[in-house]
Protein backbone atom coordinates (compact mmCIF):
# COMPACT_ATOMS: atom_id res chain seq x y z
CA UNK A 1 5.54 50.17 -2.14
CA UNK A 2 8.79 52.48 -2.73
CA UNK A 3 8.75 54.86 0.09
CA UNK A 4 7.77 51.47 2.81
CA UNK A 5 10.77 49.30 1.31
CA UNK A 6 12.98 52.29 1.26
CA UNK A 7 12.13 52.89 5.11
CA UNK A 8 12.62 49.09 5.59
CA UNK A 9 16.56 49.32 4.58
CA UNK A 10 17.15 52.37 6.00
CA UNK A 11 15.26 50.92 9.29
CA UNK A 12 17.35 47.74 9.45
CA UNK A 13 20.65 49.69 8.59
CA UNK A 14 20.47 52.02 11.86
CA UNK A 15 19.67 48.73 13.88
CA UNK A 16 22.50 46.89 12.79
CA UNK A 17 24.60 50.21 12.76
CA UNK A 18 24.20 50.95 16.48
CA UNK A 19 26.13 47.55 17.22
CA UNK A 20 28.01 47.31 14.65
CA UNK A 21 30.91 48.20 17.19
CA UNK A 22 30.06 46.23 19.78
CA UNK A 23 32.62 43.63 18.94
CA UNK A 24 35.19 44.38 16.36
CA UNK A 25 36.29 41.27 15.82
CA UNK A 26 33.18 40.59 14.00
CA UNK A 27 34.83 42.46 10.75
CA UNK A 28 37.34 39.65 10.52
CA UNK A 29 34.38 37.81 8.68
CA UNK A 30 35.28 39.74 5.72
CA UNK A 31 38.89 37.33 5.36
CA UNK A 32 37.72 34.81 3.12
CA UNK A 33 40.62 32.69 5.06
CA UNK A 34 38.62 31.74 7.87
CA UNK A 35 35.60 31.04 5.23
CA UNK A 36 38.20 28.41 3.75
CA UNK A 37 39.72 27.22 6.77
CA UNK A 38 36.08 26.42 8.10
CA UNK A 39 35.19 24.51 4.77
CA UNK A 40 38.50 22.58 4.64
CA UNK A 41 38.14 21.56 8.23
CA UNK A 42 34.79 20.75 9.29
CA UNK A 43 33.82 18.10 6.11
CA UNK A 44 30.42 17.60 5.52
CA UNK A 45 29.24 20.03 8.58
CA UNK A 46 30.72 22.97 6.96
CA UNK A 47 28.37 21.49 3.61
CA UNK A 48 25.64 21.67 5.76
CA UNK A 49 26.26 25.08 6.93
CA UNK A 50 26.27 26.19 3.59
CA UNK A 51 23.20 24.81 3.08
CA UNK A 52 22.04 27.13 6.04
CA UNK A 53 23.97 30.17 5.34
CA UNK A 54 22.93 30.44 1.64
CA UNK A 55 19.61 31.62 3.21
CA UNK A 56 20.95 34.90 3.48
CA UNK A 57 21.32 35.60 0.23
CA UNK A 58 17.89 34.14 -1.12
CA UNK A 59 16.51 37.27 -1.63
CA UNK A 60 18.88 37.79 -4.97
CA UNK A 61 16.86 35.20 -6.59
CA UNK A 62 14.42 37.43 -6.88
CA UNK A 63 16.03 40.06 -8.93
CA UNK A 64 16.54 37.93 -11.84
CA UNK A 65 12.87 37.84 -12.26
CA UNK A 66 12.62 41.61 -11.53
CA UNK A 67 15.29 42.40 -14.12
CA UNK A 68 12.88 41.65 -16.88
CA UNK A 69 10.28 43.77 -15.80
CA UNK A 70 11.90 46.83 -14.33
CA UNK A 71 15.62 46.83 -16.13
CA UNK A 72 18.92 46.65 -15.40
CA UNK A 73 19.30 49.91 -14.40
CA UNK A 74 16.64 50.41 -11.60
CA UNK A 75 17.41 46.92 -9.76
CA UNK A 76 21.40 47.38 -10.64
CA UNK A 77 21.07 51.29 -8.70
CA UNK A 78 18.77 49.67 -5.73
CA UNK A 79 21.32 47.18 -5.12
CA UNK A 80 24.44 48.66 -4.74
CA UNK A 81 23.28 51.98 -3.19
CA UNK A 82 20.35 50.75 -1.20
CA UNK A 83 19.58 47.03 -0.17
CA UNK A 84 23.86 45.68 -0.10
CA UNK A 85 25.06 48.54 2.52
CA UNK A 86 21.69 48.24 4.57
CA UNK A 87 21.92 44.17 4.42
CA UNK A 88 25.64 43.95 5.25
CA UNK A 89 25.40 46.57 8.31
CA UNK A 90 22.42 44.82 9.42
CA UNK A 91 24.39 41.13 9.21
CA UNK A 92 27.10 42.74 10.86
CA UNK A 93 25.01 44.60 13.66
CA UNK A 94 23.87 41.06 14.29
CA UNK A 95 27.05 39.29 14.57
CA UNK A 96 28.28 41.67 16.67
CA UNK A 97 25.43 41.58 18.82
CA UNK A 98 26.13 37.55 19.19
CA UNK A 99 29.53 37.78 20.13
CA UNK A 100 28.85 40.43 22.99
CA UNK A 101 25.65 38.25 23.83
CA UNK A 102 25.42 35.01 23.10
CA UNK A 103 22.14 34.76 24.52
CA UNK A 104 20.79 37.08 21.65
CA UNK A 105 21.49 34.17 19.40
CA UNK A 106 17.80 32.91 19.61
CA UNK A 107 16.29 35.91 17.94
CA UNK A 108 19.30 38.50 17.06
CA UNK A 109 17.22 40.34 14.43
CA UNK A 110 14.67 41.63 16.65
CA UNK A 111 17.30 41.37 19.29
CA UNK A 112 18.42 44.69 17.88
CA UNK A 113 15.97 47.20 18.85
CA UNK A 114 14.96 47.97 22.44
CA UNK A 115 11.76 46.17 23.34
CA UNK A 116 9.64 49.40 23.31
CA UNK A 117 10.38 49.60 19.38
CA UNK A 118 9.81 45.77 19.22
CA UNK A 119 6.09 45.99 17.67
CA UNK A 120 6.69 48.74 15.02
CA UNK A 121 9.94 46.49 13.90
CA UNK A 122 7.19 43.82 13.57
CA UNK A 123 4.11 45.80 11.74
CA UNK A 124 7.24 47.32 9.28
CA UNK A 125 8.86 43.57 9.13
CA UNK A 126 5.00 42.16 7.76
CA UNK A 127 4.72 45.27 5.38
CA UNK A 128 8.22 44.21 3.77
CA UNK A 129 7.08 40.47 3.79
CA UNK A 130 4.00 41.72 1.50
CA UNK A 131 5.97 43.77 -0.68
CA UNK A 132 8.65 41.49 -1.16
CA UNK A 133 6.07 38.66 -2.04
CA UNK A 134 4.65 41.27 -4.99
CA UNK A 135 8.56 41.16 -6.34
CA UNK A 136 8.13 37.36 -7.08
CA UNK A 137 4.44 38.16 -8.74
CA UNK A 138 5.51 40.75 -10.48
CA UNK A 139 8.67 38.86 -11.80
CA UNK A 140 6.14 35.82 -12.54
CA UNK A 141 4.33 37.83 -14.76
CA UNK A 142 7.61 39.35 -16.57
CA UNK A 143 9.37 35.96 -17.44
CA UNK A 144 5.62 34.06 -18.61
CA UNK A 145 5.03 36.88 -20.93
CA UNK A 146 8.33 36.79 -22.16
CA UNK A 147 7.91 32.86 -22.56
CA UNK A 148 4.65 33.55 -24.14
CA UNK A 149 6.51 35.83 -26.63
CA UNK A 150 9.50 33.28 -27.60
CA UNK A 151 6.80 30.50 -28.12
CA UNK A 152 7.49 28.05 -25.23
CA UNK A 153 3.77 28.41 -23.61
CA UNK A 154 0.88 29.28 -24.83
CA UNK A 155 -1.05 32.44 -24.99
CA UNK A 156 -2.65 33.65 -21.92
CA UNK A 157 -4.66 36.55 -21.57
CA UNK A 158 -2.41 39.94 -20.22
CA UNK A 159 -3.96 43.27 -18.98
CA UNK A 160 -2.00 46.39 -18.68
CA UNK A 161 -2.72 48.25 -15.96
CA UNK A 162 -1.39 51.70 -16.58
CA UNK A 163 -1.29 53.64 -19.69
CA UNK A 164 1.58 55.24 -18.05
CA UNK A 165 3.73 52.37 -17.29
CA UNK A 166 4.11 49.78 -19.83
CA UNK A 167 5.84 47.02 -18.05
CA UNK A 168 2.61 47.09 -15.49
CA UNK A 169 0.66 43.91 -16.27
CA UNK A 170 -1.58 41.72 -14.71
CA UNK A 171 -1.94 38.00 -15.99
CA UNK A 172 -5.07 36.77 -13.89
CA UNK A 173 -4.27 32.61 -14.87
CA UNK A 174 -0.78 33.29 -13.55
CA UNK A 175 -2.02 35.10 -10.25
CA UNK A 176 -4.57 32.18 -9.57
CA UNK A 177 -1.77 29.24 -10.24
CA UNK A 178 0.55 31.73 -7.48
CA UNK A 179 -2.47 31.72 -5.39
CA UNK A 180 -2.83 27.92 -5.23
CA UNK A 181 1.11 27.14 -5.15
CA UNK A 182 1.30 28.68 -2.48
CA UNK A 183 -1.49 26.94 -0.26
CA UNK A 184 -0.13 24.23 -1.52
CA UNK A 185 3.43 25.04 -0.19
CA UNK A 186 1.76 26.47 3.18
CA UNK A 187 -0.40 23.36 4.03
CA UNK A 188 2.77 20.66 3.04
CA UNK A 189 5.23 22.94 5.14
CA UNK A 190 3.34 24.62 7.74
CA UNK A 191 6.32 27.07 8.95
CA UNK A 192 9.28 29.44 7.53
CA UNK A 193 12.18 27.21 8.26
CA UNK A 194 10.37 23.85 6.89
CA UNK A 195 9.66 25.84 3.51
CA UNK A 196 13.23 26.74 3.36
CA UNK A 197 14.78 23.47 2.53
CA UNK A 198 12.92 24.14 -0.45
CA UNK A 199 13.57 27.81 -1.25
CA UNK A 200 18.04 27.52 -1.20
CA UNK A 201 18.11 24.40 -3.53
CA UNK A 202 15.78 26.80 -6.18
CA UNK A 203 17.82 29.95 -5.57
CA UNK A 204 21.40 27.82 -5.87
CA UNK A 205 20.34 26.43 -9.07
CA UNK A 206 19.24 29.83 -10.13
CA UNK A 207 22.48 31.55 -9.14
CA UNK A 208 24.68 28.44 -10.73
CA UNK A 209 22.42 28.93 -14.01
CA UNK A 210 23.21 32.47 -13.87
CA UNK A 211 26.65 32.27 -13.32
CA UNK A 212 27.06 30.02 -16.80
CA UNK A 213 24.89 31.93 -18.59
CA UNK A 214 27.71 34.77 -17.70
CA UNK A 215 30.08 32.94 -18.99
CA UNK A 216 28.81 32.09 -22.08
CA UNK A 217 27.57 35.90 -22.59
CA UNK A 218 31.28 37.22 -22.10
CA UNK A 219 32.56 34.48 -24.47
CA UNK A 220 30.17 34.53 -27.30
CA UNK A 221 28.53 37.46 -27.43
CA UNK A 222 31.18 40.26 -25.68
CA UNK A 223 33.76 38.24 -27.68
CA UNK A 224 36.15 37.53 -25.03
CA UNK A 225 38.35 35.04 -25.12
CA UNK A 226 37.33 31.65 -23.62
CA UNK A 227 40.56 31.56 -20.62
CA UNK A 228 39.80 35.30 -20.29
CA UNK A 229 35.94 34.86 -19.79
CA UNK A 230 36.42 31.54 -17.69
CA UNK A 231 38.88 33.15 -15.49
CA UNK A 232 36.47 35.85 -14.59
CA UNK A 233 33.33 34.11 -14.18
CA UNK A 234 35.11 29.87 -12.72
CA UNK A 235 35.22 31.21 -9.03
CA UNK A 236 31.60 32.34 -9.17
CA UNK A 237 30.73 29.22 -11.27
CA UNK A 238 32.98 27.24 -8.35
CA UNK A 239 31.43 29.29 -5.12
CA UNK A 240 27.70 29.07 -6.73
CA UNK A 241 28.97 24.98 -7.19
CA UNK A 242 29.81 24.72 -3.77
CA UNK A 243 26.51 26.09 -2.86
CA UNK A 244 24.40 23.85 -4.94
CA UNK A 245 25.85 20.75 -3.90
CA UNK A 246 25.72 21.96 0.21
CA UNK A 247 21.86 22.30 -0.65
CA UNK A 248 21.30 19.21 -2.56
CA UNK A 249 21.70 17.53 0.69
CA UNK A 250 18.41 18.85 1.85
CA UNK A 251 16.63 17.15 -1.08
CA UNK A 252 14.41 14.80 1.56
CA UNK A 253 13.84 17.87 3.70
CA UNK A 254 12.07 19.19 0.84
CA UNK A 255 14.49 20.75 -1.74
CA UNK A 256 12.47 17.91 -4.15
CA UNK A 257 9.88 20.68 -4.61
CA UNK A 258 11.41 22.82 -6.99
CA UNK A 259 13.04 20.65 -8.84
CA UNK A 260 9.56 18.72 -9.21
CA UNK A 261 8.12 22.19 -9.83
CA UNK A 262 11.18 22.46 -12.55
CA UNK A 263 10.34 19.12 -14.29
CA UNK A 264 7.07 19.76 -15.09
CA UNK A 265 7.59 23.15 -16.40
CA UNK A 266 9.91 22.13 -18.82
CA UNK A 267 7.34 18.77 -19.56
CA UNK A 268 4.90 21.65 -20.28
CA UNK A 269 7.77 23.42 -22.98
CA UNK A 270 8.74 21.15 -24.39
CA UNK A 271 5.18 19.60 -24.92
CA UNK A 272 3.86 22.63 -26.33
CA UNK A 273 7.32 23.29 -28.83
CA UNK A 274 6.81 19.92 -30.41
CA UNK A 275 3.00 19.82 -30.20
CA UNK A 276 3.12 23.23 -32.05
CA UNK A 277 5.99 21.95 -34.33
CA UNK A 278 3.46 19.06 -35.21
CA UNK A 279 0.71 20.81 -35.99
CA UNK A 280 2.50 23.01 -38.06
CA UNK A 281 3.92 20.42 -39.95
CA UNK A 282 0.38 18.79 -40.79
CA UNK A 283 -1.54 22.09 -41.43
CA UNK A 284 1.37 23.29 -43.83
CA UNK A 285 0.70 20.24 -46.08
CA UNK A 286 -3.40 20.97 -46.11
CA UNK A 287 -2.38 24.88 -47.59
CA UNK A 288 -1.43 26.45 -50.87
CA UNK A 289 1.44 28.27 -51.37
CA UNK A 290 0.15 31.71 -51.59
CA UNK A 291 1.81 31.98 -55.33
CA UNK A 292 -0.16 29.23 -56.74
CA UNK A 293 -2.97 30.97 -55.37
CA UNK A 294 -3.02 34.04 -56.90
CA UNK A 295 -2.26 32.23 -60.27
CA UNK A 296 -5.00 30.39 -60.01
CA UNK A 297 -7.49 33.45 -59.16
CA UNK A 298 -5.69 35.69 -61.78
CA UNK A 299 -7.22 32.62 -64.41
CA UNK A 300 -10.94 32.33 -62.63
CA UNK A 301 -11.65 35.58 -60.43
CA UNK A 302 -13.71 35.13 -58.30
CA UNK A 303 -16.39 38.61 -57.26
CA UNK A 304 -14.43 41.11 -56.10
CA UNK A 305 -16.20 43.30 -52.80
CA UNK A 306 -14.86 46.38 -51.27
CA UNK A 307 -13.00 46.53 -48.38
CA UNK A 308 -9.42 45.43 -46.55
CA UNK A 309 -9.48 41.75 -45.51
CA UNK A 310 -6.85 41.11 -42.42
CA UNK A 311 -5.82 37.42 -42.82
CA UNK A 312 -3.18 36.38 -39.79
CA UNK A 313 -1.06 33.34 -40.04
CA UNK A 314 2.48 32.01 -39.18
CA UNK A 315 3.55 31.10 -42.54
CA UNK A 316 3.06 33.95 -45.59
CA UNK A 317 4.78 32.08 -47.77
CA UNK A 318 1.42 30.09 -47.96
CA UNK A 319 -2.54 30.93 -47.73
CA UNK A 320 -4.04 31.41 -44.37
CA UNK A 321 -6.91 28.79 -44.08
CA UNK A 322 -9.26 31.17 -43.62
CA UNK A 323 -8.51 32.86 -46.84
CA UNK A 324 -9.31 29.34 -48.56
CA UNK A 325 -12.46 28.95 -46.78
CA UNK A 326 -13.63 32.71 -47.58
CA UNK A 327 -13.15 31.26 -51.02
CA UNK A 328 -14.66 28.07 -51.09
CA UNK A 329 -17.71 28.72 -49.35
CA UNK A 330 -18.66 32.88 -49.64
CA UNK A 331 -16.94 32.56 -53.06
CA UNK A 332 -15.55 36.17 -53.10
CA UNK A 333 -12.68 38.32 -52.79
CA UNK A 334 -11.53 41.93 -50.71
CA UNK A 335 -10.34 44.41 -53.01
CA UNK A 336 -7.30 44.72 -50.71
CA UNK A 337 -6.25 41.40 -48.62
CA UNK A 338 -3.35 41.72 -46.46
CA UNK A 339 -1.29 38.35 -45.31
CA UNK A 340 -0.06 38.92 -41.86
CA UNK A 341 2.20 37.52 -39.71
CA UNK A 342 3.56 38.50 -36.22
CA UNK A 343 7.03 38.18 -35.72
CA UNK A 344 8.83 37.99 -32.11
CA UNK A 345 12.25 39.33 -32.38
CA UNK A 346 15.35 38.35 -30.24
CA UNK A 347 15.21 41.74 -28.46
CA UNK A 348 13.53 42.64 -25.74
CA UNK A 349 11.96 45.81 -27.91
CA UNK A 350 11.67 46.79 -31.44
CA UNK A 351 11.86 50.48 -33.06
CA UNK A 352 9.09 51.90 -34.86
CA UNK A 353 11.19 51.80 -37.99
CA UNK A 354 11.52 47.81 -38.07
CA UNK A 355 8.06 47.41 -36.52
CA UNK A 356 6.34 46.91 -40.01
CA UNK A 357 7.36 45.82 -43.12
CA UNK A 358 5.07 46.11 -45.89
CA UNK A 359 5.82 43.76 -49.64
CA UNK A 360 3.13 43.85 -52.45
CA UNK A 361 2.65 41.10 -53.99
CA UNK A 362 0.09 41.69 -56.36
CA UNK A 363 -2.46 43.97 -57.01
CA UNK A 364 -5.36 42.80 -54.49
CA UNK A 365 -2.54 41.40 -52.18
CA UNK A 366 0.48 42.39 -50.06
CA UNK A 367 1.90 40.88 -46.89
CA UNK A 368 2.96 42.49 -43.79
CA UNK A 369 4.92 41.29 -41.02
CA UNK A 370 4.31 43.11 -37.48
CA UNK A 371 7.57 43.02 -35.19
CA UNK A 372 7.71 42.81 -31.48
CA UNK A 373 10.30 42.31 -29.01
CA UNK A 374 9.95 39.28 -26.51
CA UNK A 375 8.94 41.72 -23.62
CA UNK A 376 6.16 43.70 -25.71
CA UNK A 377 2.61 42.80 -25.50
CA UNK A 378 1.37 42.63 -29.60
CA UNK A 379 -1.46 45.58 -30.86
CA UNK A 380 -2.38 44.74 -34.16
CA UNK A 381 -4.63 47.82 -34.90
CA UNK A 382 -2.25 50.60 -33.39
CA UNK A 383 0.58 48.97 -35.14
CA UNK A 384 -0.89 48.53 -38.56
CA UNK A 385 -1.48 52.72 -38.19
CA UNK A 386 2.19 52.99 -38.00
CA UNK A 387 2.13 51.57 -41.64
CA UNK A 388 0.04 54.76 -42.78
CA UNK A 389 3.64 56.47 -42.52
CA UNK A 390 4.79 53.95 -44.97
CA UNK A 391 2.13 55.34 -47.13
CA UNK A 392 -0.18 51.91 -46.71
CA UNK A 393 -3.80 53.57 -45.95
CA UNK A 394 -5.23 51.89 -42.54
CA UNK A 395 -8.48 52.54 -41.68
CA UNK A 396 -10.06 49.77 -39.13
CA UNK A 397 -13.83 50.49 -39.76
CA UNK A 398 -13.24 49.39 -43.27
CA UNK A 399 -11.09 46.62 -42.04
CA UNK A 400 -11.99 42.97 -41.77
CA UNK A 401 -9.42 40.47 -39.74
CA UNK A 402 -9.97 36.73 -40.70
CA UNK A 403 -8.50 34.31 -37.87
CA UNK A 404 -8.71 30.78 -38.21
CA UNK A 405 -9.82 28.92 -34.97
CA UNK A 406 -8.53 25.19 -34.86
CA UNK A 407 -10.28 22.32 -33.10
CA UNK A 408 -7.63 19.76 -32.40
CA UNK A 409 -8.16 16.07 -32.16
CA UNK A 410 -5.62 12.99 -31.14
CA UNK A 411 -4.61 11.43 -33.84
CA UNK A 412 -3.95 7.80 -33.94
CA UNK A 413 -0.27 8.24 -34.59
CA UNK A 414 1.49 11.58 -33.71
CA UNK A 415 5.15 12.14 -33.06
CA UNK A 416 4.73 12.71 -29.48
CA UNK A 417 3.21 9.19 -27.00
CA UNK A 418 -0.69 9.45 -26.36
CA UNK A 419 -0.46 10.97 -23.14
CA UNK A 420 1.68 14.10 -24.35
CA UNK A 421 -0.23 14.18 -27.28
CA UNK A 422 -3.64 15.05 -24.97
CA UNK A 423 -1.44 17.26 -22.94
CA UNK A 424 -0.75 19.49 -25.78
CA UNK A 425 -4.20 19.44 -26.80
CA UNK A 426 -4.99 20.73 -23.33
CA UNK A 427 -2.53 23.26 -23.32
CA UNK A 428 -3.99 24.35 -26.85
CA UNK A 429 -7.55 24.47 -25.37
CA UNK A 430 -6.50 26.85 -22.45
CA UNK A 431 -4.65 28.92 -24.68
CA UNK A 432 -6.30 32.55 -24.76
CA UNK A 433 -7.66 33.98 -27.57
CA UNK A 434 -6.05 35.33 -30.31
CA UNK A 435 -8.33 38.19 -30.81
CA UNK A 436 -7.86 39.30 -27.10
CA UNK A 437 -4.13 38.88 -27.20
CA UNK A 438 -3.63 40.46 -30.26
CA UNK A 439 -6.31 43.23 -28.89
CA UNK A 440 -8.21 43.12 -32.10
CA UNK A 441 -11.96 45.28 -31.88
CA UNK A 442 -13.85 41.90 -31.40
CA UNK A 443 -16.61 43.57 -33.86
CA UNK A 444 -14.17 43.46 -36.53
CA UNK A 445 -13.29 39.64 -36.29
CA UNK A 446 -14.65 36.91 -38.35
CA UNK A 447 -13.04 33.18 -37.01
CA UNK A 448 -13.39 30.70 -39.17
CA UNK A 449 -13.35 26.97 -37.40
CA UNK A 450 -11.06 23.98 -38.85
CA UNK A 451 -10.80 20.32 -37.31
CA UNK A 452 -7.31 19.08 -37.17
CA UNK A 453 -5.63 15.68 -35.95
CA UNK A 454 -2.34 15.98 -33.80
């Protein structure tokens, strides 16, 4: 894809270069005066020109996907040495071209080239279309991970694939739901221009968010102060405004989309954040705090076999169910049982050195809590051999991991109205599983099941 895109820019650079000096006076549109003096003067068609213009810059909207999975750095470089200079010469080249030609205004991309160079302009033009289409996949997959990470979706399954590159992933649930958004889009819009009522609304909002999300940044975490911070980022926060509101008047044309599309995904959050909040709630006052536990087996042990016993759960200040089932019904104990719990940290990545912490707590237990940043996929088994530095002994053929597999039911009364309360359970149901996402040796897992009411 690199060496096609890179030809694209430099392609579109030399065609707006060569008439770039055709006219001038087409440089004037760097004065922001005459941007003004349009806006002040022309009411609600300048709004609506807005609305039209801010196409040119949809492509940005992209990037803030793309920043989680490639960096700053990369898409920060690409920009400013790369796509800007090609975009603006090609812009340029084109208004140029107008003002020596009004004719050209029809088509004055293609208008560009000379006719014989017409069809390789096209067959490059598609290429770039394709490519650019994998930046929004790609991004897709970046900022549901991440979601999946910080606890606002559920799990769904992820496949790396490269051992080279870590941020290459393929989520196949995501790539169908792409797949039938946009058929969906295609067959309710039918052409490019149709479609992009809906696209400038989405991309406003998600410059406008961005903008405040500056602001806030430079004020609370850079430490500026507030009248510094605002005076940097209000005439973004005021041009990105401006924006907005010229595309809000294109709701009936079909700007309703995304925000329809917006609704429901934050429905679906905050569904599953109270749904989980819920049922964490109700299963925390079936358990045992882990203490009274072990007091209670240090008066009646129970048969002791050999072996480490992996028990995962979201609370260790309490006994995994599947620790109290091993009990009640096999009616034994692992000489070594381990209590762990997977932590998501704040950070995009964690260093190996706060990746595990390891507490004893008695002699057959200890607890350990894995840590992974928000854009890291979790390994149990090659993070637990990081503990063997620690001087914790890891061996996974001698290694048992206990998960506990809940079967959720509607209760009759739940915090959340009936309907939201079956949405959740749906969202539970398509969640992927834990032994897959934590990439746990499936011939090492033993699930126990457990019927709850939400």
């Amino acid at each position: 894809f690199g060496p096609i895109t890179l030809i694209w820019f430099i392609v579109i650079a030399i065609a707006g270069g060569i008439h770039l000096f055709d006219d001038p006076a087409v440089f004037l549109a760097l004065n922001p005066y005459y941007a003004a003096q349009f806006l002040v003067g022309n009411g609600v068609v300048a709004l609506v020109t807005l609305g039209a213009v801010f196409l040119v810059v949809t492509g940005s909207e992209a990037l803030y996907a793309d920043l989680g999975h490639f960096g700053r750095k990369p898409v920060q470089t690409a920009w400013l040495f790369l796509v800007l200079p090609a975009l603006l010469i090609n812009y340029f080249g084109q208004g140029a071209l107008i003002l020596t030609n009004p004719a050209a205004i029809d088509d004055p991309f293609y208008r560009l080239v000379p006719e014989s160079m017409l069809l390789p302009l096209v067959g490059l033009a598609t290429a770039a279309t394709v490519i650019a289409s994998q930046a929004v996949i790609t991004g897709a997959y970046s900022i549901t991970r991440q979601a999946i990470q910080l606890g606002l979706m559920p799990r769904l399954e992820i496949r790396h694939t490269s051992e080279a590159h870590y941020g290459q992933i393929y989520m196949p649930r995501v790539n169908t739901l792409l797949l039938i958004g946009v058929l969906v889009l295609v067959g309710l819009f039918r052409t490019s221009s149709a479609l992009a009522s809906a696209y400038v609304l989405a991309v406003a909002a998600t410059s406008l968010m961005a903008s405040l999300l500056g602001l806030i940044v430079i004020w609370k975490l850079w430490g500026w102060r507030l009248w510094t911070a605002a005076l940097l980022m209000v005439p973004f926060i005021l041009v990105d405004s401006t924006f907005l509101l010229a595309t809000m008047m294109k709701l009936a044309e079909g700007a309703w989309v995304p925000v329809l599309f917006g609704a429901v995904l934050i429905l679906l959050i905050v569904t599953w954040q109270r749904g989980t909040h819920i049922l964490a709630n109700k299963t925390r006052k079936m358990e045992v705090p882990l203490e009274t536990l072990l007091r209670s087996l240090e008066k009646k042990p129970p048969h002791i076999v050999k072996g480490v016993a992996v028990f995962l759960t979201s609370d260790p200040a309490f006994a995994p169910t599947a620790l109290m089932h091993n009990l009640k019904h096999n009616k034994i104990l692992h000489e070594h049982n381990v209590i762990l719990t997977i932590i998501t940290a704040d950070t995009p990545r964690t260093t190996e050195e706060e990746r595990v912490t390891i507490s004893p707590v008695s002699p057959h237990f200890t607890r350990v809590a894995l840590k992974f940043g928000y854009m890291e996929t979790p390994n149990v088994p090659k993070t637990l051999g990081i503990a063997r530095k620690q001087g914790w002994s890891f061996d996974i053929m001698s290694t048992s991991f206990f998960l506990s597999r809940r079967t959720l039911k509607p209760a009759a009364h739940s915090g959340m109205p009936r309907w939201q309360d079956r949405l959740f359970i749906g969202l539970a149901r398509s969640a992927s599983d834990a032994t897959e996402f934590f990439q746990i040796p499936t011939g090492r897992v033993v699930e126990v099941g457990t019927q709850v009411t939400v």
